[in-house]
Protein backbone atom coordinates (compact mmCIF):
# COMPACT_ATOMS: atom_id res chain seq x y z
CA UNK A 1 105.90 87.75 103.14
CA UNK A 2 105.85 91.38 101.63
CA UNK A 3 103.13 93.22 103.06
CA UNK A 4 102.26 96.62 101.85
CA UNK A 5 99.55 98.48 104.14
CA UNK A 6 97.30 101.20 102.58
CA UNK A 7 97.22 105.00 104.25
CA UNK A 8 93.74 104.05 104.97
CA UNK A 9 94.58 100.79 107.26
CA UNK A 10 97.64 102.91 109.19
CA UNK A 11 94.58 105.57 109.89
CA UNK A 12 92.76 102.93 111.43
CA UNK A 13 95.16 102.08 114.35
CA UNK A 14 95.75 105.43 115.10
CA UNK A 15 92.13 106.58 115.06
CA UNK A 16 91.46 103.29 116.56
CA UNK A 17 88.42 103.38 113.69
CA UNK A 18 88.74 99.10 113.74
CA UNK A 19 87.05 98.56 116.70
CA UNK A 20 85.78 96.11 117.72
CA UNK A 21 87.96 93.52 115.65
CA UNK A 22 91.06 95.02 115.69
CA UNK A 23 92.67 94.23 112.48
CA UNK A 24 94.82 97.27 112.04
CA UNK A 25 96.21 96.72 115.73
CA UNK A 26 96.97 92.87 114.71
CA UNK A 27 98.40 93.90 111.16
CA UNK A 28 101.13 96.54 113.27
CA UNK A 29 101.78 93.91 115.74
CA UNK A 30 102.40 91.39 112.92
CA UNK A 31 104.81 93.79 111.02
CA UNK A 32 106.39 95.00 114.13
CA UNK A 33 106.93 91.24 115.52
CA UNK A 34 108.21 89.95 111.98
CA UNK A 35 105.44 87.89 111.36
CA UNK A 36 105.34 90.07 108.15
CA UNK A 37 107.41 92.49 105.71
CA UNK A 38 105.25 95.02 106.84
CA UNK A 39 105.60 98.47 104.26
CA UNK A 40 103.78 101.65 103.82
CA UNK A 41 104.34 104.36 101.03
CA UNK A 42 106.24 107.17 102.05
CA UNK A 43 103.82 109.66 100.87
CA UNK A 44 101.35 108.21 103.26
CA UNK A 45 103.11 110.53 105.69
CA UNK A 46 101.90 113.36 104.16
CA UNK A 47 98.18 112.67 103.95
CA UNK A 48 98.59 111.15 107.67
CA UNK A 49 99.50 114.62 108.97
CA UNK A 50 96.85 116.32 107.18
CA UNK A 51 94.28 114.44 108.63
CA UNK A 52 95.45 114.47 112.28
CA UNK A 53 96.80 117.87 112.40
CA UNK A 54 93.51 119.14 113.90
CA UNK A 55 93.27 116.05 116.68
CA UNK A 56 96.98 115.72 117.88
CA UNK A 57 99.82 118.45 118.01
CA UNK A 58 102.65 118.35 115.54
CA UNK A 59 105.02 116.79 118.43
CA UNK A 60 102.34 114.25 118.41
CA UNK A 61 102.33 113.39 114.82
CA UNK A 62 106.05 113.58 114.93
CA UNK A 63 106.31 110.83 117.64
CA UNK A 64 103.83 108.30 115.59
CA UNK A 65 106.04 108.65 112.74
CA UNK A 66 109.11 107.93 114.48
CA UNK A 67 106.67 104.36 115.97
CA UNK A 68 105.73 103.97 112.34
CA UNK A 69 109.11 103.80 110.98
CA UNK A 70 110.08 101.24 113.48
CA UNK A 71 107.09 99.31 112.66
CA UNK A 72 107.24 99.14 109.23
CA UNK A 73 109.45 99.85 106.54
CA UNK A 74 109.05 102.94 103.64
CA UNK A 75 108.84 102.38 100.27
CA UNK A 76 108.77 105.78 98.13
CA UNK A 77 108.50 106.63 94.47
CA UNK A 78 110.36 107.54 91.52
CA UNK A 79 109.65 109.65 88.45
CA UNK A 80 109.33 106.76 86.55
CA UNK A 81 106.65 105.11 89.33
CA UNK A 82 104.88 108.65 88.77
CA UNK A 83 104.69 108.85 85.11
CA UNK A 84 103.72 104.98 85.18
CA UNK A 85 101.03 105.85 87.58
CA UNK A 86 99.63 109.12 85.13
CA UNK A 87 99.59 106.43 82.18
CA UNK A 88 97.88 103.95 84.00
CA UNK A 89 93.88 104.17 83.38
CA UNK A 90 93.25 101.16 85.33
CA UNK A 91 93.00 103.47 88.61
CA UNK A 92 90.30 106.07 89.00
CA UNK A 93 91.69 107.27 92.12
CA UNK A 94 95.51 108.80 91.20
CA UNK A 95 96.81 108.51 94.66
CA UNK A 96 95.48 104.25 94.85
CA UNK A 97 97.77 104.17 91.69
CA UNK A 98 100.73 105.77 93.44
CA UNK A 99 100.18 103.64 96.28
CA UNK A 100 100.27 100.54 93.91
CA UNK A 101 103.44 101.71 92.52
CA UNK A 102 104.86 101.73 95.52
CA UNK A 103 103.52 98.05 96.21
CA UNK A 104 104.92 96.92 93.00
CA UNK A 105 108.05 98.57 93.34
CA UNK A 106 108.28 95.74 96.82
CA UNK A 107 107.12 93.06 94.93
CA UNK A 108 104.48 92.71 97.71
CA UNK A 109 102.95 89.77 98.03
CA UNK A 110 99.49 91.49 98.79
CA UNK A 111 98.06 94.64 99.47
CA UNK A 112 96.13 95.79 102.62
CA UNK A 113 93.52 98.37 101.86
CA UNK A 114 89.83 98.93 103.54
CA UNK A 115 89.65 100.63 99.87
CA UNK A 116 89.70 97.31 97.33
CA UNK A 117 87.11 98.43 95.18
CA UNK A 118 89.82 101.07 93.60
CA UNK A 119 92.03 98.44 93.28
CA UNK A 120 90.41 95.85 91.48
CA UNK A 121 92.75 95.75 88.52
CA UNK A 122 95.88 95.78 90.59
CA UNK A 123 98.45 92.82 89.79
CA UNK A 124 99.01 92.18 93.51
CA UNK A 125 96.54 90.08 95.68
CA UNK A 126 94.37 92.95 97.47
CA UNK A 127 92.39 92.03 100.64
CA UNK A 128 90.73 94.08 103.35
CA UNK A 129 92.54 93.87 106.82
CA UNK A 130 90.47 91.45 108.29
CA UNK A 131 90.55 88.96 105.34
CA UNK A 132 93.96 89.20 105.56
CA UNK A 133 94.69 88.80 109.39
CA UNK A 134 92.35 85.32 108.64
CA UNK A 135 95.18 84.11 105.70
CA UNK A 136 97.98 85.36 107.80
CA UNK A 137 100.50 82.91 109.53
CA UNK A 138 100.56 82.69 112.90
């Protein structure tokens, strides 16, 4: 099962912002135990960074990208995922688009997102992380 895991949800396990349920820590665990085809966007990395950069040092960040990539796998875009994206008015929020293009370009079986009201007209099954952790196998 293709998996594709929103910046939001990888920002939850690191900021450990899920407590008390834990559904980021069992969606990581699931991805890095092949329970699922975990991915995350590649640009993710970039909007990671700029939101821990003032909690954890750049060696830091460096060594949870290195756990990341072992963890999941990257999906990035192309120039035709990016002009798709800028024609798509479907998606208020640009970078939700590029993150669906990235999901599409997986065929992902479902989207993980805390965010699903921005992606209500996606084409791929969206659920929140704990919705999904219910629906996924064991």
């Amino acid at each position: 099962m293709k998996v594709f895991i929103d910046t939001n949800v990888i920002l939850d396990r690191v900021l450990f912002r899920d407590e008390p349920n834990f559904s980021s820590a069992r969606i990581f665990e699931a991805s890095a135990t092949g329970k699922i085809d975990g991915y995350i966007a590649a640009l993710s990395f970039s909007h990671i960074a700029y939101i821990l950069r003032k909690r954890f040092s750049l060696d830091e960040i460096r060594e949870m990208y290195i756990g990341l990539c072992t963890i999941f796998n990257v999906v990035g875009l192309s120039k035709s995922n990016i002009i798709a994206a800028s024609r798509n008015r479907d998606f208020t929020d640009f970078e939700d688009c590029l993150q669906y293009e990235c999901a599409k370009n997986i065929r992902a079986d479902y989207i993980v997102t805390n965010n699903s009201k921005d992606f209500t007209k996606s084409g791929i099954n969206v659920l929140r992380p704990d919705e999904f952790i219910k629906m996924m196998p064991m």
